[in-house]
PDB file of N, CA and C in Angstrom:
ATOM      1  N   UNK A   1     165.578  -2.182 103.182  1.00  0.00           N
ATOM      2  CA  UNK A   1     165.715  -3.306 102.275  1.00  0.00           C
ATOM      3  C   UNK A   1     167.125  -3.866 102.427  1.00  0.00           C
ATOM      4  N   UNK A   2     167.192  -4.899 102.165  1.00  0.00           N
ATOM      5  CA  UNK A   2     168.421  -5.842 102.303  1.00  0.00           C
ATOM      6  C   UNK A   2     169.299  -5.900 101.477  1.00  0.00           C
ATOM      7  N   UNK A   3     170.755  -5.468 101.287  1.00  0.00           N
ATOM      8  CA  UNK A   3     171.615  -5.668 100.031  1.00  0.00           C
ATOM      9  C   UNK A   3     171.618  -7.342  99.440  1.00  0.00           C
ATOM     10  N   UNK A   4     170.948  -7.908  99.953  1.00  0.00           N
ATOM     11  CA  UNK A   4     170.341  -9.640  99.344  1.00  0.00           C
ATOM     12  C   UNK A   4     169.216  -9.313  98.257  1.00  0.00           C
ATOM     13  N   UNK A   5     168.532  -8.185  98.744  1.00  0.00           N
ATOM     14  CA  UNK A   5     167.034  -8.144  97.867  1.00  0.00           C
ATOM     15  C   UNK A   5     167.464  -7.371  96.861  1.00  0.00           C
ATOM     16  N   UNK A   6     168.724  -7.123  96.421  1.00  0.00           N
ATOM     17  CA  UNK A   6     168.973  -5.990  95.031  1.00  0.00           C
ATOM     18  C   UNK A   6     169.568  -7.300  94.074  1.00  0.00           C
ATOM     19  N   UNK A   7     169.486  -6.848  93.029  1.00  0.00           N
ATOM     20  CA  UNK A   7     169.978  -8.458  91.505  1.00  0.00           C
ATOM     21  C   UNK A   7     170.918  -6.597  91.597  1.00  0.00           C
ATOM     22  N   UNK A   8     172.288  -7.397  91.541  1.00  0.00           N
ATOM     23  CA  UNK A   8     173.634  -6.540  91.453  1.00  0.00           C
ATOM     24  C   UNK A   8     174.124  -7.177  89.953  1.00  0.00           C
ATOM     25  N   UNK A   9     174.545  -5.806  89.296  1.00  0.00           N
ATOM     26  CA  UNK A   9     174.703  -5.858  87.790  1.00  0.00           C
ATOM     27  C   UNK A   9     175.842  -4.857  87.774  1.00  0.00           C
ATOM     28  N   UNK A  10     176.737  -5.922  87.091  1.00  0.00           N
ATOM     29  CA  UNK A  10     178.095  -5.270  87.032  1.00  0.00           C
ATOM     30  C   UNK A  10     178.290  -3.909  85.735  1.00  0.00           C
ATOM     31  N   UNK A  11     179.327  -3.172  86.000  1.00  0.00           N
ATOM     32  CA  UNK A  11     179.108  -2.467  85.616  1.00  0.00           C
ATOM     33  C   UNK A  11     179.532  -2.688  83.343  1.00  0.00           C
ATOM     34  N   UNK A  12     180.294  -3.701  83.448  1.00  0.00           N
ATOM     35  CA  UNK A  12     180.697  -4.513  82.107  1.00  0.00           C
ATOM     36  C   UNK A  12     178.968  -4.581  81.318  1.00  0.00           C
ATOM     37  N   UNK A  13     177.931  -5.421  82.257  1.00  0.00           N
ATOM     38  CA  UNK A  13     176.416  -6.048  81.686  1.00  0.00           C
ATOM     39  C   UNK A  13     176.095  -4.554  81.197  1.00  0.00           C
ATOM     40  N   UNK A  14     175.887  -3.599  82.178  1.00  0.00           N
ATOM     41  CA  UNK A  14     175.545  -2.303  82.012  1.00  0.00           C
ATOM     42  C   UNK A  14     175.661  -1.687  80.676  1.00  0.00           C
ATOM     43  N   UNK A  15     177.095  -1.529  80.613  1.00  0.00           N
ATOM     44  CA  UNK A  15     177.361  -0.928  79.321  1.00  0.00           C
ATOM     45  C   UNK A  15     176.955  -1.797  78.028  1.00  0.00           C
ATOM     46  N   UNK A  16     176.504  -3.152  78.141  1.00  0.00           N
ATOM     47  CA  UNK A  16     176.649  -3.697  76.880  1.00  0.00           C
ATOM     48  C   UNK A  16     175.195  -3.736  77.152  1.00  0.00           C
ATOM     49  N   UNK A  17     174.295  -4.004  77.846  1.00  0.00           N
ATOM     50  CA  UNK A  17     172.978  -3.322  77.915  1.00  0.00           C
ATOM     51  C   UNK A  17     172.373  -2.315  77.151  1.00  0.00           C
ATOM     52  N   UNK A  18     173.534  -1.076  77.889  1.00  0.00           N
ATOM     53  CA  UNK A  18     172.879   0.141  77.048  1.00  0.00           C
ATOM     54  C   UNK A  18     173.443   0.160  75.498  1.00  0.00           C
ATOM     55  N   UNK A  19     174.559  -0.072  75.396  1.00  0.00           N
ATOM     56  CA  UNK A  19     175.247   0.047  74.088  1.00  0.00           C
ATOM     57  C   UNK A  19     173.919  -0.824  73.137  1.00  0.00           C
ATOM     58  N   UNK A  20     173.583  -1.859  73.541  1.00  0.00           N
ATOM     59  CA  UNK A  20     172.595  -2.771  72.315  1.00  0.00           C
ATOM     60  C   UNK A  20     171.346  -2.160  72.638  1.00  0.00           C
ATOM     61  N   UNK A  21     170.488  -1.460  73.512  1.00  0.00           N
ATOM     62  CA  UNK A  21     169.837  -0.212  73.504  1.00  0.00           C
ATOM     63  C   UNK A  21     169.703   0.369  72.207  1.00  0.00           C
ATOM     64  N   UNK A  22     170.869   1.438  72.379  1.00  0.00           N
ATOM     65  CA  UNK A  22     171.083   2.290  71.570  1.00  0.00           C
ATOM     66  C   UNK A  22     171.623   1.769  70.302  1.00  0.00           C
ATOM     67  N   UNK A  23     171.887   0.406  69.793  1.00  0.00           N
ATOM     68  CA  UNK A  23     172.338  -0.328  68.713  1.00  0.00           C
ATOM     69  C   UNK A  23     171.265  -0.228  67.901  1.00  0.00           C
ATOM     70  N   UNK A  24     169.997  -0.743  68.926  1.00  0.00           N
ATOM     71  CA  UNK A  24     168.855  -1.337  67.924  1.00  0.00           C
ATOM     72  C   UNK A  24     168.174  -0.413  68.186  1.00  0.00           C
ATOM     73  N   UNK A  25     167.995   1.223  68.444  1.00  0.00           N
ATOM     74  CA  UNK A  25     167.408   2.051  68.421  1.00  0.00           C
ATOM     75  C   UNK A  25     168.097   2.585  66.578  1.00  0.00           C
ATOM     76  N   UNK A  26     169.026   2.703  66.341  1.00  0.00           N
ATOM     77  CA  UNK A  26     169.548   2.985  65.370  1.00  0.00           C
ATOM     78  C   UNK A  26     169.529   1.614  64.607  1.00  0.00           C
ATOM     79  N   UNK A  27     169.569   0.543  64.486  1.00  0.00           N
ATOM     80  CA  UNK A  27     169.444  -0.456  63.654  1.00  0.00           C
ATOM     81  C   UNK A  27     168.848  -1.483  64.128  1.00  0.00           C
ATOM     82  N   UNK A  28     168.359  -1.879  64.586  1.00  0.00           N
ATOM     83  CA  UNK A  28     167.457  -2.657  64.661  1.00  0.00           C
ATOM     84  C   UNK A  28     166.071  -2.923  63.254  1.00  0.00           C
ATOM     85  N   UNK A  29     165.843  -2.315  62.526  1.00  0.00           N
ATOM     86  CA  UNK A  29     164.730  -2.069  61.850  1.00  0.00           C
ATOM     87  C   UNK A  29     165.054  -3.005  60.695  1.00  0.00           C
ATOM     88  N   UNK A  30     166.479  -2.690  60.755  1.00  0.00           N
ATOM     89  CA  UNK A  30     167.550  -3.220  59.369  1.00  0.00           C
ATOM     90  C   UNK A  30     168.409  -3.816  59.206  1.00  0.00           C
ATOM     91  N   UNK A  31     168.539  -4.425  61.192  1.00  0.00           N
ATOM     92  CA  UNK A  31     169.824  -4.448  61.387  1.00  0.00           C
ATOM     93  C   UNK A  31     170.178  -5.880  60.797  1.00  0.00           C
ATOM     94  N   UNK A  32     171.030  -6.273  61.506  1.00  0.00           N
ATOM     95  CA  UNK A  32     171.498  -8.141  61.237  1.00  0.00           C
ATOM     96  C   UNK A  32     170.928  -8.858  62.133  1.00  0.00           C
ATOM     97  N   UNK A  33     170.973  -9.964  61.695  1.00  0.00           N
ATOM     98  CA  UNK A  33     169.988 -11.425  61.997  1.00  0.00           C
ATOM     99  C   UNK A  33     170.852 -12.362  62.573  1.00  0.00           C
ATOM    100  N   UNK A  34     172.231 -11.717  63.397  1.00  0.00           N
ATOM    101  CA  UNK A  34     172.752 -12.764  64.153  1.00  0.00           C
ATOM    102  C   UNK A  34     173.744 -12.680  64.911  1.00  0.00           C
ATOM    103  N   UNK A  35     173.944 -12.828  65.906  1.00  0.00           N
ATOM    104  CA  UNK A  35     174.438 -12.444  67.130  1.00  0.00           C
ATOM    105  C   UNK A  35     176.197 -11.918  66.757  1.00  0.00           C
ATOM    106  N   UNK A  36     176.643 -12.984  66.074  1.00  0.00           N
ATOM    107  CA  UNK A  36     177.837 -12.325  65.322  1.00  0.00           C
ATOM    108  C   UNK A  36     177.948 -11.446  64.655  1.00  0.00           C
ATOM    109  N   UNK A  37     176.701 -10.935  63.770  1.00  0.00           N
ATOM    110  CA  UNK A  37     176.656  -9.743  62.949  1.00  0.00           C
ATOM    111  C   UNK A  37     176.269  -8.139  63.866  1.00  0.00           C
ATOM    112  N   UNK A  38     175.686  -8.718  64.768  1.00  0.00           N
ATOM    113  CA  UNK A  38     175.437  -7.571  66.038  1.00  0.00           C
ATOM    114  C   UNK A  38     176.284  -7.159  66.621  1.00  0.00           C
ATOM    115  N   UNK A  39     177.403  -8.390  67.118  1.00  0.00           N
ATOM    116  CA  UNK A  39     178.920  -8.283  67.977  1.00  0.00           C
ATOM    117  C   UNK A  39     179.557  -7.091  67.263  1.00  0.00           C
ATOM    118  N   UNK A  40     179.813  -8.024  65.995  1.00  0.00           N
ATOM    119  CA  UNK A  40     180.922  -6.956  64.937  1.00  0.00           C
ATOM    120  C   UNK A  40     180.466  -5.298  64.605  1.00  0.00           C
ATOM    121  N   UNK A  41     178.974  -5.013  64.260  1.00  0.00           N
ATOM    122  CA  UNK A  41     178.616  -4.010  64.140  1.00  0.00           C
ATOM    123  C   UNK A  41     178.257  -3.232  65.597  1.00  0.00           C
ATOM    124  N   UNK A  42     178.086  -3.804  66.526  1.00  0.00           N
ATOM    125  CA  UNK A  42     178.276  -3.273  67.765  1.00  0.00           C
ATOM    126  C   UNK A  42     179.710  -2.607  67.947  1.00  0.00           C
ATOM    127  N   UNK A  43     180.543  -3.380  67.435  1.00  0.00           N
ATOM    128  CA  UNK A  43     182.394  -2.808  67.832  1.00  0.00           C
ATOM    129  C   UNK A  43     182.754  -1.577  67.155  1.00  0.00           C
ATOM    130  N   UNK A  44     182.056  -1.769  65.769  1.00  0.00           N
ATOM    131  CA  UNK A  44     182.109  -0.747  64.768  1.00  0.00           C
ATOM    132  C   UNK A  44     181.934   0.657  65.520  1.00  0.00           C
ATOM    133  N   UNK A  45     180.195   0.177  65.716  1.00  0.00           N
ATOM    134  CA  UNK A  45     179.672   1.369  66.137  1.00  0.00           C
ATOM    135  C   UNK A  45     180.435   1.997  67.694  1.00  0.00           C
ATOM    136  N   UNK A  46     180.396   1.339  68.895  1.00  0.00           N
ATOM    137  CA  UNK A  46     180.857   1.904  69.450  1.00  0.00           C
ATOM    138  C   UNK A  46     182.357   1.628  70.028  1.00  0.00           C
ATOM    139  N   UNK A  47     182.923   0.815  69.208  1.00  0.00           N
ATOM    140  CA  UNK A  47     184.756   1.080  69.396  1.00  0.00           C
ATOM    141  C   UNK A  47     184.843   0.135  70.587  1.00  0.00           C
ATOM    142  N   UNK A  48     184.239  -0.905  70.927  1.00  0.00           N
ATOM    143  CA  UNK A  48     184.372  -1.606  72.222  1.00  0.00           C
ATOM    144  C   UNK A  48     184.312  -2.984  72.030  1.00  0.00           C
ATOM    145  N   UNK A  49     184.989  -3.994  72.360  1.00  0.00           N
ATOM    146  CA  UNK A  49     184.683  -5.265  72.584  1.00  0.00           C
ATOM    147  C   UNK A  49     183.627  -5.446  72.910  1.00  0.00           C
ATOM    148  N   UNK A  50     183.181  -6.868  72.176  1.00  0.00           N
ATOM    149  CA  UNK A  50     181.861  -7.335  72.549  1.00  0.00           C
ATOM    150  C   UNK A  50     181.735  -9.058  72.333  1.00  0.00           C
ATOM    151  N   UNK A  51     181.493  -9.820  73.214  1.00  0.00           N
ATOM    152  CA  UNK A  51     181.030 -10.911  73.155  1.00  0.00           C
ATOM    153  C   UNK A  51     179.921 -11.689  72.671  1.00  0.00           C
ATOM    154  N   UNK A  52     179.899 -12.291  72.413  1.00  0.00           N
ATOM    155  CA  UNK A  52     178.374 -12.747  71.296  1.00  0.00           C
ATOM    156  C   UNK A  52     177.749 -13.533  72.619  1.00  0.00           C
ATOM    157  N   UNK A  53     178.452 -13.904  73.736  1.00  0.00           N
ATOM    158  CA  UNK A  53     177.518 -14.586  74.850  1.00  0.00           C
ATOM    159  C   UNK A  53     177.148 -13.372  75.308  1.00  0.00           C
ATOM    160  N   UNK A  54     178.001 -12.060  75.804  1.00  0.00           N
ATOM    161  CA  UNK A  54     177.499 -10.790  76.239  1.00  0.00           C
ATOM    162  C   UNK A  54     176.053 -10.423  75.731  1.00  0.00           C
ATOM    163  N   UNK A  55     176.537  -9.656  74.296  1.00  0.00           N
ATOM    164  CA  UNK A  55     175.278  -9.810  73.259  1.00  0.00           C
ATOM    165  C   UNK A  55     174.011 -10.466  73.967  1.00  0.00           C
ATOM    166  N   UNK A  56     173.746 -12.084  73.699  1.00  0.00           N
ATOM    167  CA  UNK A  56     172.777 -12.944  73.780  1.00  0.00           C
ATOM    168  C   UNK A  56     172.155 -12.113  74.938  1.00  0.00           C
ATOM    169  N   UNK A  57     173.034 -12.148  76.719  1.00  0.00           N
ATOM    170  CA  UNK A  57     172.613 -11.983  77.832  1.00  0.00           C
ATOM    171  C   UNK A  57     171.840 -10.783  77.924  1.00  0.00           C
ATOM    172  N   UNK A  58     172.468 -10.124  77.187  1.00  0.00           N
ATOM    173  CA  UNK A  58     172.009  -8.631  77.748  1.00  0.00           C
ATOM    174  C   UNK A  58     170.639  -8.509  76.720  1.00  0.00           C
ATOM    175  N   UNK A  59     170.495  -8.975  75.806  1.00  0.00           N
ATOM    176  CA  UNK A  59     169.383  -9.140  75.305  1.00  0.00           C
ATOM    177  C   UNK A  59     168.323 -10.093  75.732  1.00  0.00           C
ATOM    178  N   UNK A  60     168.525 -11.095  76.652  1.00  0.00           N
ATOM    179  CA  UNK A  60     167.993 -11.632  77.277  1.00  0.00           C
ATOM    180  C   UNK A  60     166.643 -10.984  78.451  1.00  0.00           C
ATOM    181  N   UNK A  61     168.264 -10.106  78.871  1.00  0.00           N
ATOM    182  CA  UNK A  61     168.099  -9.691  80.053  1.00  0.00           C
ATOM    183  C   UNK A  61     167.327  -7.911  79.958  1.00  0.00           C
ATOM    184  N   UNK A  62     167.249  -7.425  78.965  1.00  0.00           N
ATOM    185  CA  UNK A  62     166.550  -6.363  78.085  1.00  0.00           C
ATOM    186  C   UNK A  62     165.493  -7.101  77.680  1.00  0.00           C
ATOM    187  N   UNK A  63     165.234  -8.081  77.428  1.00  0.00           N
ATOM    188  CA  UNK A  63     163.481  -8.485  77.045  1.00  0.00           C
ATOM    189  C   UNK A  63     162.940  -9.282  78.090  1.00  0.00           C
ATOM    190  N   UNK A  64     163.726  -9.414  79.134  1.00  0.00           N
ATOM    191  CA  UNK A  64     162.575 -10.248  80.493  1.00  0.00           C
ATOM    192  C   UNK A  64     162.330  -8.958  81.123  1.00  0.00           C
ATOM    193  N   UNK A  65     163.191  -7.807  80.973  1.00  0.00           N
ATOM    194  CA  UNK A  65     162.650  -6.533  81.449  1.00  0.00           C
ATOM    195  C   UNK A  65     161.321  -6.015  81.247  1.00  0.00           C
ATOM    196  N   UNK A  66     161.149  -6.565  80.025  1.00  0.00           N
ATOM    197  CA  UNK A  66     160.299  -5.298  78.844  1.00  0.00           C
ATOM    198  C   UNK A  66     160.482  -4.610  78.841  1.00  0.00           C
ATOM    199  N   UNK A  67     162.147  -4.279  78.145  1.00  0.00           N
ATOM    200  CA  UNK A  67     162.262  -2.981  78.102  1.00  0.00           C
ATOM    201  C   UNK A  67     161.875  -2.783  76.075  1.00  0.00           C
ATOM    202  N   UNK A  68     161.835  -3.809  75.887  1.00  0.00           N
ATOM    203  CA  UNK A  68     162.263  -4.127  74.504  1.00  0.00           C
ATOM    204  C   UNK A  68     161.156  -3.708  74.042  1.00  0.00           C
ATOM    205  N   UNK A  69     159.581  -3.603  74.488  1.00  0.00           N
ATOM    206  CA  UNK A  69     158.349  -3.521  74.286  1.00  0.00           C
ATOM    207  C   UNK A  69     157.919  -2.174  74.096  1.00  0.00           C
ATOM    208  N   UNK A  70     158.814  -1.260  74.516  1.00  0.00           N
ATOM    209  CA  UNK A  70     158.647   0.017  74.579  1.00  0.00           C
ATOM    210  C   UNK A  70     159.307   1.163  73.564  1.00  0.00           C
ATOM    211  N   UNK A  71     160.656   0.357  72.866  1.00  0.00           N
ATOM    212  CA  UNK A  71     160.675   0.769  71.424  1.00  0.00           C
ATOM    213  C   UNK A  71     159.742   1.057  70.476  1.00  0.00           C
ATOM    214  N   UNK A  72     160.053   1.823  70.156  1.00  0.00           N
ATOM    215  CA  UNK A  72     159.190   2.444  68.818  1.00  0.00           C
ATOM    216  C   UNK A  72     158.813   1.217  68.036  1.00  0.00           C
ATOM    217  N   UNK A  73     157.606   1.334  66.972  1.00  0.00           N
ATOM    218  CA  UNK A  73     157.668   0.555  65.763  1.00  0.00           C
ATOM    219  C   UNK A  73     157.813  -1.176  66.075  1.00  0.00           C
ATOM    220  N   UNK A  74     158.778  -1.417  65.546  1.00  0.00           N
ATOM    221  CA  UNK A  74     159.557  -3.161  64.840  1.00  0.00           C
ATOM    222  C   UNK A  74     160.648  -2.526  64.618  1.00  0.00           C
ATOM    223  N   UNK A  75     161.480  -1.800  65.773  1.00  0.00           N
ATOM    224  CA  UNK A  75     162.860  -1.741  65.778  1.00  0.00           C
ATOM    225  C   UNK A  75     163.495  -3.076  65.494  1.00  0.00           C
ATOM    226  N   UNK A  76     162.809  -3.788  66.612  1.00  0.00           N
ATOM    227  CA  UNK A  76     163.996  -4.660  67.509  1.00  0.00           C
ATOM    228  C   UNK A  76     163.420  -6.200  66.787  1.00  0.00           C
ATOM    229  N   UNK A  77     162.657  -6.036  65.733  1.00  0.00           N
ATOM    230  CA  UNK A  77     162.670  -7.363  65.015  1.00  0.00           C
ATOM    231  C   UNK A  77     163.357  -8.539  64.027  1.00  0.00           C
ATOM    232  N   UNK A  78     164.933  -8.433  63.804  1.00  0.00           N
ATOM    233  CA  UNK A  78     165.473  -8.669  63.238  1.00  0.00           C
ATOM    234  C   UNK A  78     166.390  -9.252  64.382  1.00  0.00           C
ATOM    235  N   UNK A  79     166.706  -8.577  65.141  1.00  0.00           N
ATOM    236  CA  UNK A  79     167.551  -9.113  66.077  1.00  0.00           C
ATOM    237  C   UNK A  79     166.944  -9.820  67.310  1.00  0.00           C
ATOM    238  N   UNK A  80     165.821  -9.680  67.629  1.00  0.00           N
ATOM    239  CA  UNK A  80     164.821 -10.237  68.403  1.00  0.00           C
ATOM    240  C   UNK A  80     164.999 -11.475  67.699  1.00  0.00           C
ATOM    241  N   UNK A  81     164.169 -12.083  66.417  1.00  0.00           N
ATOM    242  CA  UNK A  81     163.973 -12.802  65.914  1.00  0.00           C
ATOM    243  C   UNK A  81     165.137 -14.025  65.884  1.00  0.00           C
ATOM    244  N   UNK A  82     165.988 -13.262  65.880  1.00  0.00           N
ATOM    245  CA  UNK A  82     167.532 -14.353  65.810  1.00  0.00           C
ATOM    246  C   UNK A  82     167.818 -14.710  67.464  1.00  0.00           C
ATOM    247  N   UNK A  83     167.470 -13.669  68.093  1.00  0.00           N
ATOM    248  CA  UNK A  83     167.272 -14.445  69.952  1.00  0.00           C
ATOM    249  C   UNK A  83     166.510 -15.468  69.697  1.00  0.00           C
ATOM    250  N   UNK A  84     165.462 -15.473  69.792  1.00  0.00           N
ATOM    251  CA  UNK A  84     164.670 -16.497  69.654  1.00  0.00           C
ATOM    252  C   UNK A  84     165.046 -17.587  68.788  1.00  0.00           C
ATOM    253  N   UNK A  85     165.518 -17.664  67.399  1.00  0.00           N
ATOM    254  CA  UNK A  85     166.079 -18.606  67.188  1.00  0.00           C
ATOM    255  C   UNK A  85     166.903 -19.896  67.862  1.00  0.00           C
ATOM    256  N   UNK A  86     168.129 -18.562  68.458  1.00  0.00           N
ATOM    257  CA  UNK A  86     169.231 -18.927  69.028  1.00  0.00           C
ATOM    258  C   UNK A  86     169.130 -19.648  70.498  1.00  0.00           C
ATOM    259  N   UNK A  87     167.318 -19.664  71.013  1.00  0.00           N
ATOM    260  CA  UNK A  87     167.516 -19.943  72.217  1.00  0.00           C
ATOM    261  C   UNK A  87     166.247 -21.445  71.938  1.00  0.00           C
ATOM    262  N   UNK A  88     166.122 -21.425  70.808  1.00  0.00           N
ATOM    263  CA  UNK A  88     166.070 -22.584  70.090  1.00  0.00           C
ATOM    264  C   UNK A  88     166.891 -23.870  70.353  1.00  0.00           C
ATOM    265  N   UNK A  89     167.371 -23.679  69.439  1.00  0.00           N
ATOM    266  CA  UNK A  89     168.619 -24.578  68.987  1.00  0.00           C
ATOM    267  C   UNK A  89     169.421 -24.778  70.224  1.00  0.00           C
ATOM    268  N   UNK A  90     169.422 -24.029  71.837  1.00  0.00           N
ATOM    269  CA  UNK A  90     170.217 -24.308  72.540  1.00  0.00           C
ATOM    270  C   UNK A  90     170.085 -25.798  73.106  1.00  0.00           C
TER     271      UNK A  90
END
């Protein structure tokens, strides 16, 4: 296979990938309804800068996966819901 045929993902997307993973595995159910309220409680939780365009992408890029589909329950409905908003209004 061709290093053309791989989608190369830096290692920055990665971590904010998994970090909102594991965000909305733990809050998601309850969490906040908006990309700023995710940023800030994202920093909380894991002590790291976070961008609210980061945020958006990697959630983007976590539900064209389907990875999002494979959560338990209506984790990820609160913050899902405000993606969708947000890609609304764009």
């Amino acid at each position: 296979m061709a290093s053309g045929d791989l989608q190369t993902v830096d290692r920055e997307e990665l971590r904010v990938q998994s970090d909102l993973l594991v965000f909305l595995l733990l809050r998601g159910r309850t969490g906040p309804t908006s990309f700023q309220e995710v940023e800030r409680e994202m920093a909380h939780e894991f002590h790291g800068p976070y961008e609210v365009d980061d945020v958006r992408r990697a959630l983007r890029d976590l539900t064209h996966a389907g990875l999002l589909h494979h959560l338990p329950g209506n984790f990820v409905v609160p913050t899902v819901a405000a993606f969708h908003m947000s890609m609304l209004s764009v």
